[in-house]
PDB file of N, CA and C in Angstrom:
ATOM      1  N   UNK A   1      19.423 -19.810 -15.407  1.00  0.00           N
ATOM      2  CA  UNK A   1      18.314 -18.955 -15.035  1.00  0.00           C
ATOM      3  C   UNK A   1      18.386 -17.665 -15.846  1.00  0.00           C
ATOM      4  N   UNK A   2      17.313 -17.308 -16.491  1.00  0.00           N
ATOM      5  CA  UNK A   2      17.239 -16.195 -17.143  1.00  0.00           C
ATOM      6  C   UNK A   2      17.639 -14.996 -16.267  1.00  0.00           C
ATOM      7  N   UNK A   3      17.594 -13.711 -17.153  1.00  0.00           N
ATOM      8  CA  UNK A   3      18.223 -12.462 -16.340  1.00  0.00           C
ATOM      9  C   UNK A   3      16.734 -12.132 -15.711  1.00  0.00           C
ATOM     10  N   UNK A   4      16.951 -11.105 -14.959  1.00  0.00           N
ATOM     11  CA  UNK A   4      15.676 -10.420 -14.154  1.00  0.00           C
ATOM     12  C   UNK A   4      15.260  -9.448 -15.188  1.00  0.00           C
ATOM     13  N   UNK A   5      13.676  -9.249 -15.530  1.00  0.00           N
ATOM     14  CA  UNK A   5      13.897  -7.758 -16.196  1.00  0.00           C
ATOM     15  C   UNK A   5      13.016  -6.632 -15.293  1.00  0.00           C
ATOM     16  N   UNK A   6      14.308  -5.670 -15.268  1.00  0.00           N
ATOM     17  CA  UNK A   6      13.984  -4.668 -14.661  1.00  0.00           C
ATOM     18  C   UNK A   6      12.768  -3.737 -14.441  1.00  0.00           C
ATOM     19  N   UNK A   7      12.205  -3.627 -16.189  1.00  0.00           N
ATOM     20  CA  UNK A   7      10.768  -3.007 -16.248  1.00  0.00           C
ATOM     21  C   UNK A   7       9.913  -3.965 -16.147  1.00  0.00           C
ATOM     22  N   UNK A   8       9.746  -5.150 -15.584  1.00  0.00           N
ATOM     23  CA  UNK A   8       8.739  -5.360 -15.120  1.00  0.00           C
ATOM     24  C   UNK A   8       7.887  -5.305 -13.922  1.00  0.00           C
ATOM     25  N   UNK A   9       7.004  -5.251 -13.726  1.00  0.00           N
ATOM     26  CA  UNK A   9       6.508  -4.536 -12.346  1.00  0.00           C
ATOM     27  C   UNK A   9       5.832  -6.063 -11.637  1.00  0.00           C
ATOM     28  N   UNK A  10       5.673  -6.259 -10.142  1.00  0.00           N
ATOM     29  CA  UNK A  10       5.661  -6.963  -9.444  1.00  0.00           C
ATOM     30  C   UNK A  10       3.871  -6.630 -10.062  1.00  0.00           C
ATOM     31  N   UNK A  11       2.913  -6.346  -9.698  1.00  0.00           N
ATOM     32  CA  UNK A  11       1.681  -6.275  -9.692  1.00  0.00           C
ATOM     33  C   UNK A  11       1.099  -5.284 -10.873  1.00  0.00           C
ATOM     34  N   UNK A  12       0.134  -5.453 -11.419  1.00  0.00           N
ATOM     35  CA  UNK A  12      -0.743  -4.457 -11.783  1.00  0.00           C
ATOM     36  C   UNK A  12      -2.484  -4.099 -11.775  1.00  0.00           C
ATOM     37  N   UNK A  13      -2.684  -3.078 -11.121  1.00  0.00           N
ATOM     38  CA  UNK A  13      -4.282  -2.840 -10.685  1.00  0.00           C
ATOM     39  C   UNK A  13      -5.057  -2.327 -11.504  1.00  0.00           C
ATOM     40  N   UNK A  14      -6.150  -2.259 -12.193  1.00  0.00           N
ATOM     41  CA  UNK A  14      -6.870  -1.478 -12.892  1.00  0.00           C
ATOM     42  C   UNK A  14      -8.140  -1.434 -12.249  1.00  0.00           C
ATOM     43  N   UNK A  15      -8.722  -0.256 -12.246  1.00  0.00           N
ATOM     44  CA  UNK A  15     -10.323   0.046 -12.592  1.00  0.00           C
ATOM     45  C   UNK A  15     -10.647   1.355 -12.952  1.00  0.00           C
ATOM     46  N   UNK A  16     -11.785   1.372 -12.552  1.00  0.00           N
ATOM     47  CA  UNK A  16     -12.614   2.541 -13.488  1.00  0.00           C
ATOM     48  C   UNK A  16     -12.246   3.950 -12.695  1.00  0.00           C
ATOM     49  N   UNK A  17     -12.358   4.260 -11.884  1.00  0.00           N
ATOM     50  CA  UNK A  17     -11.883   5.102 -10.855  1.00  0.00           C
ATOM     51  C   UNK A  17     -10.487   5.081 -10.210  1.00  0.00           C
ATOM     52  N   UNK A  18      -9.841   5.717  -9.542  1.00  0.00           N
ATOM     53  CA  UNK A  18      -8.737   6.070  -8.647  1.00  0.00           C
ATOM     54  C   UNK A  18      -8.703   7.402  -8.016  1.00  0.00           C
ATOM     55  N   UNK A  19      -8.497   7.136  -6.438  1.00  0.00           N
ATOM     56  CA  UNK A  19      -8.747   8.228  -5.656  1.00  0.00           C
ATOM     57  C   UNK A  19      -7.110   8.405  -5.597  1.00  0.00           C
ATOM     58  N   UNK A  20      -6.734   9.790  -5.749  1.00  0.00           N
ATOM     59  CA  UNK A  20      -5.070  10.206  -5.445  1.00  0.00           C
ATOM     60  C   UNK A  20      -4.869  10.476  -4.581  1.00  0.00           C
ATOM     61  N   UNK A  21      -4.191   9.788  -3.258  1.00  0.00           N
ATOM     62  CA  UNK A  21      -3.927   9.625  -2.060  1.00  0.00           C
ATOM     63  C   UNK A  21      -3.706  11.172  -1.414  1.00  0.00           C
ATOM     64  N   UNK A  22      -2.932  11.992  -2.136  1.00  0.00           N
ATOM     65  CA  UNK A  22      -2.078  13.293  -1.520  1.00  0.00           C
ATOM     66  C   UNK A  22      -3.239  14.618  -1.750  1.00  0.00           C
ATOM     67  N   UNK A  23      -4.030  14.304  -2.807  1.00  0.00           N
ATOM     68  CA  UNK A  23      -5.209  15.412  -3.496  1.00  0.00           C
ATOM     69  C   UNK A  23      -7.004  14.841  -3.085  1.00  0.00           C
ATOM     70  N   UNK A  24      -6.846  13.922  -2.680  1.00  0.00           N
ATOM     71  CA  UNK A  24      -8.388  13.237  -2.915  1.00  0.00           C
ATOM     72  C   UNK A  24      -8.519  13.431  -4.838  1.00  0.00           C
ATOM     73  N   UNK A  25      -7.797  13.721  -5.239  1.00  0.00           N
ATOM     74  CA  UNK A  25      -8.769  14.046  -6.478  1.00  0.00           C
ATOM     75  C   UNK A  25      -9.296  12.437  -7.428  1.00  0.00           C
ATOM     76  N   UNK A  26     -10.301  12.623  -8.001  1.00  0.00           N
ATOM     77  CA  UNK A  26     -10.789  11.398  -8.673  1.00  0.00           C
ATOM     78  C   UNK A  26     -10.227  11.237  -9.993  1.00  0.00           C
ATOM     79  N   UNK A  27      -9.561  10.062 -10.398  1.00  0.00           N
ATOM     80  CA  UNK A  27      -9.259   9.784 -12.119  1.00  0.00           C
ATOM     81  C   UNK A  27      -9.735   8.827 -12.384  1.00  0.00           C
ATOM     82  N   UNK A  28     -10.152   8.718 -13.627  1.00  0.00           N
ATOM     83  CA  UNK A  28     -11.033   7.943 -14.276  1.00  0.00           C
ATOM     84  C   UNK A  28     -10.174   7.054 -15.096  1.00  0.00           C
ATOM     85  N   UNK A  29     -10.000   5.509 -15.196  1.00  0.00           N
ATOM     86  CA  UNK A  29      -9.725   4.665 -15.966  1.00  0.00           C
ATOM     87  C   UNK A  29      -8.144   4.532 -15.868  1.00  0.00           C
ATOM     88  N   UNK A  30      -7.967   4.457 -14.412  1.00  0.00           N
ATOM     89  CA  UNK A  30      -6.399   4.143 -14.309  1.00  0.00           C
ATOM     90  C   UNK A  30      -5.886   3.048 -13.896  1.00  0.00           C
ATOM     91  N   UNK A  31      -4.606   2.411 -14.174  1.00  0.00           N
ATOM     92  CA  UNK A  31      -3.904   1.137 -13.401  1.00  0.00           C
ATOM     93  C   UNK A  31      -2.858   1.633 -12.599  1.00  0.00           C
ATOM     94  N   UNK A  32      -2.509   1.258 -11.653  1.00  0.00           N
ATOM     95  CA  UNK A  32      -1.275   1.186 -10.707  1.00  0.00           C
ATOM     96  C   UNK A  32      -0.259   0.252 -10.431  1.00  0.00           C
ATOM     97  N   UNK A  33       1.163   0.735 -10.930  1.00  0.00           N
ATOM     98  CA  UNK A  33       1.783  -0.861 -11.344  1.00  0.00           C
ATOM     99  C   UNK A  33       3.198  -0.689  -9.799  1.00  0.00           C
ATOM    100  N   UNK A  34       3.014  -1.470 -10.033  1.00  0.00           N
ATOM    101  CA  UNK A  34       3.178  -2.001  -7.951  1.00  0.00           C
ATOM    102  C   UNK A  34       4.713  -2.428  -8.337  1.00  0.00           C
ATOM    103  N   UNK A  35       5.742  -2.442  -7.539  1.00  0.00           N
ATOM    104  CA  UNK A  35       7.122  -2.989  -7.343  1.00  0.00           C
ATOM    105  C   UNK A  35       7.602  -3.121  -5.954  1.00  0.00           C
ATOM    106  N   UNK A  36       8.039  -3.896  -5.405  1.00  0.00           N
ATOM    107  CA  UNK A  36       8.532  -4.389  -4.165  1.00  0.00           C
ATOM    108  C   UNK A  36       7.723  -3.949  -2.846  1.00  0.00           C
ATOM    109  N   UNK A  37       5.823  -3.946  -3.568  1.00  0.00           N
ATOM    110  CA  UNK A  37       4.645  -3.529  -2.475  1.00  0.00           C
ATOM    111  C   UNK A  37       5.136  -1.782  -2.616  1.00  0.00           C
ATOM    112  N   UNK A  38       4.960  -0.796  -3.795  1.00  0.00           N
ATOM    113  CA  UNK A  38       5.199   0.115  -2.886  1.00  0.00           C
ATOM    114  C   UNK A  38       4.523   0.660  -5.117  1.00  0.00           C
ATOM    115  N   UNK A  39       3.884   1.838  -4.726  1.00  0.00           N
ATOM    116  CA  UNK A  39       2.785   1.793  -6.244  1.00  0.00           C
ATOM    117  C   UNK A  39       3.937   2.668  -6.696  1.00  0.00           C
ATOM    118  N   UNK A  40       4.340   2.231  -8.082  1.00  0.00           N
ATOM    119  CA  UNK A  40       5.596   2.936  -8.633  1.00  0.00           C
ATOM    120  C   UNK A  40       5.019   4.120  -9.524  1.00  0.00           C
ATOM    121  N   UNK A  41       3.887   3.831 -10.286  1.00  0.00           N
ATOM    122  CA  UNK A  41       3.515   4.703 -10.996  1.00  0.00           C
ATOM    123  C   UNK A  41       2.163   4.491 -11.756  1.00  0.00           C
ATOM    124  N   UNK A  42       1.602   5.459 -12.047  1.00  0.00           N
ATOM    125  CA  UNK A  42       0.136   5.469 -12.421  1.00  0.00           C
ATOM    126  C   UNK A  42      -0.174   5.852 -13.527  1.00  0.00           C
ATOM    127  N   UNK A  43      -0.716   4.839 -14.767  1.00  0.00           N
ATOM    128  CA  UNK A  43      -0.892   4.777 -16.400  1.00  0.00           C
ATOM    129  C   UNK A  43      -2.190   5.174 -16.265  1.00  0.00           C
ATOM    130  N   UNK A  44      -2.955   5.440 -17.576  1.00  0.00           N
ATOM    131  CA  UNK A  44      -4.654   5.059 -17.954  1.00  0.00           C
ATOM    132  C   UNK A  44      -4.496   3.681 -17.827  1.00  0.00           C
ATOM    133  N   UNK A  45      -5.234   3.015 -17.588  1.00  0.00           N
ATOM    134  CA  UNK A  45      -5.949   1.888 -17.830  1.00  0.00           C
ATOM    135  C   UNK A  45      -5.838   0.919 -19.261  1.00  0.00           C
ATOM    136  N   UNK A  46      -5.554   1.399 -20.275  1.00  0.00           N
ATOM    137  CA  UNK A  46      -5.612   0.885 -21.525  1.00  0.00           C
ATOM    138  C   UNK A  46      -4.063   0.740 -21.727  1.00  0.00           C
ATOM    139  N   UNK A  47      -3.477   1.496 -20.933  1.00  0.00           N
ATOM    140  CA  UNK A  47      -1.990   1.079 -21.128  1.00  0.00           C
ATOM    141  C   UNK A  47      -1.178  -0.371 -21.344  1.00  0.00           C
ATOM    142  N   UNK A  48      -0.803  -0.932 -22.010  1.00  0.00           N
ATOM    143  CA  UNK A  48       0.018  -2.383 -21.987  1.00  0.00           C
ATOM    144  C   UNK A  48       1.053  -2.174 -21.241  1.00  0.00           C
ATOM    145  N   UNK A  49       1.450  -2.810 -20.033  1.00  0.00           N
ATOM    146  CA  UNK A  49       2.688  -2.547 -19.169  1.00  0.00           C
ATOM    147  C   UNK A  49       3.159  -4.017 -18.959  1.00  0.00           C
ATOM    148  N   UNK A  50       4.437  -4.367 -18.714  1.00  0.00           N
ATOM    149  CA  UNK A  50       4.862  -5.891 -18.473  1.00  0.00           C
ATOM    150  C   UNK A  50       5.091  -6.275 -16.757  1.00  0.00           C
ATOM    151  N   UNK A  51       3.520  -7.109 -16.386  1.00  0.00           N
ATOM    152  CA  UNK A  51       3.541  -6.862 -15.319  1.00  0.00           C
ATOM    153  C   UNK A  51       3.531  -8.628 -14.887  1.00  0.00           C
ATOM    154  N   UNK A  52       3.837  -9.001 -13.840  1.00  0.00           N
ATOM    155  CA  UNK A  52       3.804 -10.330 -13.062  1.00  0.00           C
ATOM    156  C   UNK A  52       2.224 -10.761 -12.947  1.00  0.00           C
ATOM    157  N   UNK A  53       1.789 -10.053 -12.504  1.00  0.00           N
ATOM    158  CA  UNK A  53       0.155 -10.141 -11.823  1.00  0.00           C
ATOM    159  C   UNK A  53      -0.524  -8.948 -12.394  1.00  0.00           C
ATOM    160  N   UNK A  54      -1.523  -9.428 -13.481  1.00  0.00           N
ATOM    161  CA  UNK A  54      -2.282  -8.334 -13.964  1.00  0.00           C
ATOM    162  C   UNK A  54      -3.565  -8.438 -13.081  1.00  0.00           C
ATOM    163  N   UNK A  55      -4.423  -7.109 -12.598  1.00  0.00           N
ATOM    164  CA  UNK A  55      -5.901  -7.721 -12.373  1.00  0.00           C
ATOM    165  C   UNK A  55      -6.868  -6.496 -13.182  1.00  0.00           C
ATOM    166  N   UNK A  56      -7.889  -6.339 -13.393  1.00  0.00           N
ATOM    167  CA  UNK A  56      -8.616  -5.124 -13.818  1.00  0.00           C
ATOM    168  C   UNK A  56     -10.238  -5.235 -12.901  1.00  0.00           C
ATOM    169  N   UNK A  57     -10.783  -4.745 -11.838  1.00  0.00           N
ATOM    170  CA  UNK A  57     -11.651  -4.783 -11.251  1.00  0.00           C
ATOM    171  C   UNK A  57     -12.441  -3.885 -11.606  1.00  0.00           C
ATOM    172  N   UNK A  58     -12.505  -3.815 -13.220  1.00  0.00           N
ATOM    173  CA  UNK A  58     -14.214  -3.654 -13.797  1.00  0.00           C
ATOM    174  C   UNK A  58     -14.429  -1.780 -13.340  1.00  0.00           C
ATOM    175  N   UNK A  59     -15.625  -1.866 -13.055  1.00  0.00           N
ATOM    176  CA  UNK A  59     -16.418  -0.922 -12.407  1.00  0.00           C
ATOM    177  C   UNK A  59     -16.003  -0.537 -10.856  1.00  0.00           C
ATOM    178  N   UNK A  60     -15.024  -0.356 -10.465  1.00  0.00           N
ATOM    179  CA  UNK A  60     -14.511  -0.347  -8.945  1.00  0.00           C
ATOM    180  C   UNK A  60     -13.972   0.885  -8.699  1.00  0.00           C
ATOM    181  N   UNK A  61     -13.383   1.485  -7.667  1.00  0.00           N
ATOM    182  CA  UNK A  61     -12.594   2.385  -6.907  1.00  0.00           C
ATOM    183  C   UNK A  61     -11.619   2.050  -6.127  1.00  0.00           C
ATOM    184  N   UNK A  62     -10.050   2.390  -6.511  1.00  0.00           N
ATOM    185  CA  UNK A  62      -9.247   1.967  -5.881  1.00  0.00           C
ATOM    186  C   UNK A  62      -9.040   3.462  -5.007  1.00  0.00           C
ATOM    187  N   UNK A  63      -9.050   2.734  -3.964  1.00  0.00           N
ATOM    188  CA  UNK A  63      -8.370   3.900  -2.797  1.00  0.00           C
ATOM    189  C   UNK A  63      -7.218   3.803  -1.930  1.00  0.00           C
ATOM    190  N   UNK A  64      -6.123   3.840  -2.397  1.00  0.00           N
ATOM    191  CA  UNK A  64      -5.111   3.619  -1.547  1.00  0.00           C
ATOM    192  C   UNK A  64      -5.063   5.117  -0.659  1.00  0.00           C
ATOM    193  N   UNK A  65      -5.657   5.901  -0.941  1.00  0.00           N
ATOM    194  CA  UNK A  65      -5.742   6.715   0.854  1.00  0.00           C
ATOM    195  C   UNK A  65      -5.974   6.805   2.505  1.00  0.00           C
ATOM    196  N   UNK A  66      -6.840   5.443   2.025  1.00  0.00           N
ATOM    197  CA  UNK A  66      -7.568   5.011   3.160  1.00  0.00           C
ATOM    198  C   UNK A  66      -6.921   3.706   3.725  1.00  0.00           C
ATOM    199  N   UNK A  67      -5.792   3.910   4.538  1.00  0.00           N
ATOM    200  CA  UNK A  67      -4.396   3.189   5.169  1.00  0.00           C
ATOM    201  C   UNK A  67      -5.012   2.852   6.558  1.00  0.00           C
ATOM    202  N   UNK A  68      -5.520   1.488   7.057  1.00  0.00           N
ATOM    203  CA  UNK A  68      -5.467   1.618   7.749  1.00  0.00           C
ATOM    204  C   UNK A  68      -5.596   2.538   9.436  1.00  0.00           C
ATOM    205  N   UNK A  69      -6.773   3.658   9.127  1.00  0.00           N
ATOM    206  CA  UNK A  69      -6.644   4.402   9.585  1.00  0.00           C
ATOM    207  C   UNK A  69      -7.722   4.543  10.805  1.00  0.00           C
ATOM    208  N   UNK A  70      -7.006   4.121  12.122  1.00  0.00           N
ATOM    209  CA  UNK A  70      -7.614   4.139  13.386  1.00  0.00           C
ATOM    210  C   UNK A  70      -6.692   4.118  14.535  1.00  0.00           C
ATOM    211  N   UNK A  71      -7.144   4.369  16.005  1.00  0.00           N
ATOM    212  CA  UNK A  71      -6.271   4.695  17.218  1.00  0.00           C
ATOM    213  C   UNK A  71      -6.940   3.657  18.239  1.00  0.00           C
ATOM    214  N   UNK A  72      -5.744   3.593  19.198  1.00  0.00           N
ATOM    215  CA  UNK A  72      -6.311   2.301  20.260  1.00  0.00           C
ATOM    216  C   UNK A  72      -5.695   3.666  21.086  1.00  0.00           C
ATOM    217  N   UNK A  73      -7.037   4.238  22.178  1.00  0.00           N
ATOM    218  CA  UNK A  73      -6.783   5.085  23.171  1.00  0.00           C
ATOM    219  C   UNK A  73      -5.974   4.423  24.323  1.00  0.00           C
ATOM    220  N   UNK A  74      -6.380   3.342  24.372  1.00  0.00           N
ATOM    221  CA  UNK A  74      -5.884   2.569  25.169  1.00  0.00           C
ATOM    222  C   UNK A  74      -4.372   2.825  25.527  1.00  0.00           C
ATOM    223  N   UNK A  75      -3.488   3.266  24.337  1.00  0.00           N
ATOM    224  CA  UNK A  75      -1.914   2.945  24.150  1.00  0.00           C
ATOM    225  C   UNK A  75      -1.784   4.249  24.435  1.00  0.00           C
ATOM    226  N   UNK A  76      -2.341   5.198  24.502  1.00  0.00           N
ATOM    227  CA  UNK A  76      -2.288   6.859  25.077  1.00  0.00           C
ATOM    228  C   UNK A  76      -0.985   6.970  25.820  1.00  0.00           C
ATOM    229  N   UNK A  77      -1.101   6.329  26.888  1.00  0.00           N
ATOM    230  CA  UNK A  77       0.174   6.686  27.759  1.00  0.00           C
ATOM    231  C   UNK A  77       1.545   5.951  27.444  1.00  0.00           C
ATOM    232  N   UNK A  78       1.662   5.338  26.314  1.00  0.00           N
ATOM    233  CA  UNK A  78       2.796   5.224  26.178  1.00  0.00           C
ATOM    234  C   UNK A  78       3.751   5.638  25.052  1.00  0.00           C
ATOM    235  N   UNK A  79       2.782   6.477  24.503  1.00  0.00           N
ATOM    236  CA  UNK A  79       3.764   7.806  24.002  1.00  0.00           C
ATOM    237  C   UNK A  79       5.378   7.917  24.437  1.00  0.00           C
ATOM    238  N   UNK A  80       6.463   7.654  23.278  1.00  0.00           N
ATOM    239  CA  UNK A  80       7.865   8.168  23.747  1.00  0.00           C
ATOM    240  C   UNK A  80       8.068   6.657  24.298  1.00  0.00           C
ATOM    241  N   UNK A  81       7.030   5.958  25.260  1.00  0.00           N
ATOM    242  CA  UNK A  81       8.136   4.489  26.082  1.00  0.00           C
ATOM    243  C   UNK A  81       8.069   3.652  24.786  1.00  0.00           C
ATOM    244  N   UNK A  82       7.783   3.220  23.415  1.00  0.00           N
ATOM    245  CA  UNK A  82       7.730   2.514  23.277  1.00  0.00           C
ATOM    246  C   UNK A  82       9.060   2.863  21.896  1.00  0.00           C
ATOM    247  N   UNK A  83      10.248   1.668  21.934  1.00  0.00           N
ATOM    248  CA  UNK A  83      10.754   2.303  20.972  1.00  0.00           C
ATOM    249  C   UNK A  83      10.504   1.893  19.514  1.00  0.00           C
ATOM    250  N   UNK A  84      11.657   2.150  18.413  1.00  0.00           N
ATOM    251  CA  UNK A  84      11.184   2.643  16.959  1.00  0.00           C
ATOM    252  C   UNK A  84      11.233   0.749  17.119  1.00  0.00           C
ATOM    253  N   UNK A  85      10.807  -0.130  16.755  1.00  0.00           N
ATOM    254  CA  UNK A  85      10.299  -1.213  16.404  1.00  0.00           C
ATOM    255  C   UNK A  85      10.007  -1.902  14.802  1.00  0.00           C
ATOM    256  N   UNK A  86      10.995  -0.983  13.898  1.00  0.00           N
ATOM    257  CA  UNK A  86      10.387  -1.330  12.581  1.00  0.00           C
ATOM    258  C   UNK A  86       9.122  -1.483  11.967  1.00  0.00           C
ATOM    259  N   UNK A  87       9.290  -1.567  10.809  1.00  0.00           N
ATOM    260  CA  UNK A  87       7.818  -1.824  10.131  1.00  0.00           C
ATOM    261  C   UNK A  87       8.173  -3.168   9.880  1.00  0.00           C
ATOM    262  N   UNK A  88       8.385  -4.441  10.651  1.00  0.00           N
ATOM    263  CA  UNK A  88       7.301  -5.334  10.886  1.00  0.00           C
ATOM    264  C   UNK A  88       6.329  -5.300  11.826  1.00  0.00           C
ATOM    265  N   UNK A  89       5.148  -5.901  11.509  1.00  0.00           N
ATOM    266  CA  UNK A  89       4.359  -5.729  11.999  1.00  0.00           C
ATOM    267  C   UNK A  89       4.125  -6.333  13.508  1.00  0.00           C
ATOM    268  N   UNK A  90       4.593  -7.530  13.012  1.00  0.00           N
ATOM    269  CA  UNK A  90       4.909  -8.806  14.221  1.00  0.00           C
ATOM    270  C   UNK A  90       6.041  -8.358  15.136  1.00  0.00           C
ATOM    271  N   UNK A  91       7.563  -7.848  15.075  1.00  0.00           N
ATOM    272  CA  UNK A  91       8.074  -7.118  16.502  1.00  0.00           C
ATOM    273  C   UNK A  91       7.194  -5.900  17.097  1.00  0.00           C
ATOM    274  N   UNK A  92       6.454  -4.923  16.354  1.00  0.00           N
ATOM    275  CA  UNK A  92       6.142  -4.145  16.926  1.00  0.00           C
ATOM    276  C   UNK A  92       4.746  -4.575  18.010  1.00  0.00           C
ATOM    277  N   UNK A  93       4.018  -5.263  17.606  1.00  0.00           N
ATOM    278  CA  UNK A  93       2.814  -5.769  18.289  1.00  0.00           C
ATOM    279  C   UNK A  93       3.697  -6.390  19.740  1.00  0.00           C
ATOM    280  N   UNK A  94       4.569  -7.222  18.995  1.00  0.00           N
ATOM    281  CA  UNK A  94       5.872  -7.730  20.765  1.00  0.00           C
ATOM    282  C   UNK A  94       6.177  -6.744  21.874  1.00  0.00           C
ATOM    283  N   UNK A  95       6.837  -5.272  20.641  1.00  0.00           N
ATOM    284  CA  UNK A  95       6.804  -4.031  21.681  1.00  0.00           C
ATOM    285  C   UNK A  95       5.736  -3.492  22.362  1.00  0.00           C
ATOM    286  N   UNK A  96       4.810  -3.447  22.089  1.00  0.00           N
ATOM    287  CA  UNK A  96       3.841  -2.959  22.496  1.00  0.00           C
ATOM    288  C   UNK A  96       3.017  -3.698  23.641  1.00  0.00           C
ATOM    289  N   UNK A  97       3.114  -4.954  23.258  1.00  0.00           N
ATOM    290  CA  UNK A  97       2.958  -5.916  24.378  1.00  0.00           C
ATOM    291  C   UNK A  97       4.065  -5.868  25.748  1.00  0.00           C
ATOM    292  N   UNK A  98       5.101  -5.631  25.444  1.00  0.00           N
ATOM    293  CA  UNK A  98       6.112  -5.753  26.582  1.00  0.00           C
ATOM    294  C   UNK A  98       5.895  -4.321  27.285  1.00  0.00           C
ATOM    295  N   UNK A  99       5.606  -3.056  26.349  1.00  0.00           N
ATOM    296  CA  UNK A  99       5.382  -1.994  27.381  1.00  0.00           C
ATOM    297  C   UNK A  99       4.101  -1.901  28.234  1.00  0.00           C
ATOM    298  N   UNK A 100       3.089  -2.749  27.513  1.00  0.00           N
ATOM    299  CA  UNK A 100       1.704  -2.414  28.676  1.00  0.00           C
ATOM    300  C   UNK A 100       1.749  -3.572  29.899  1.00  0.00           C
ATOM    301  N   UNK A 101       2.717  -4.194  29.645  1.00  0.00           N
ATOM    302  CA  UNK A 101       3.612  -5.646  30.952  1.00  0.00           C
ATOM    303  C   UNK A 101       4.363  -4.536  31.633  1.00  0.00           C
ATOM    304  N   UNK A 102       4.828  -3.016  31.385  1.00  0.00           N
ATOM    305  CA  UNK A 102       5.881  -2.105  32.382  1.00  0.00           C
ATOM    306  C   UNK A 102       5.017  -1.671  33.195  1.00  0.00           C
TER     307      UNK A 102
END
C-alpha cells in the first residue's frame, strides 16, 4: 500500500462567492479545501490544490456561517440536566430523549 500524502486534502469546494463565517464579509472566486470535515484553508479559486474530491459550483455562494441554526423551546427546562453527550449526533438525541422520560 502506498504511503498517505499528507498535503492532500479530503475535499475541495469552489464557487464564485464565499461568505467568511467570523466577518460576514463577501470573497469573490474562492475554494475551501476540507480535511477530516473541518475547512483547513481558503485559496482563490484558480488555485491547483491536490485534493480527493474536487467540485466547483459555478455561479453559487458558499456559506458555511449558516450552521444549523435553530432552538426547540420545548428543551428550555432542561438546561444543566442534560449531560456533555459528545458530538455524536445519535448519543446526544438518546440524551435528550432519556431526560424529557425524567
Amino acid at each position: 500500500m502506498p504511503p498517505l500524502n499528507d498535503s492532500r486534502y479530503d475535499l475541495a469546494i469552489a464557487a464564485r462567492w464565499f461568505v467568511e463565517p467570523s466577518t460576514f464579509g463577501v470573497m469573490e472566486s474562492r475554494k475551501l479545501l476540507i480535511r477530516a470535515d473541518k475547512i483547513e484553508k481558503i485559496v482563490p479559486a484558480h488555485e491547483d490544490v491536490d485534493a480527493a474530491i474536487s467540485r466547483n459550483y459555478g455561479n453559487a455562494v458558499i456559506l458555511p456561517a449558516f450552521i444549523n441554526c435553530h432552538a426547540h423551546l420545548d428543551l428550555s427546562h432542561t438546561r444543566g440536566q442534560i449531560p456533555d453527550c459528545g458530538s455524536d449526533f445519535a448519543h446526544w438525541l438518546s440524551c435528550v430523549a432519556a431526560s424529557r422520560d425524567a
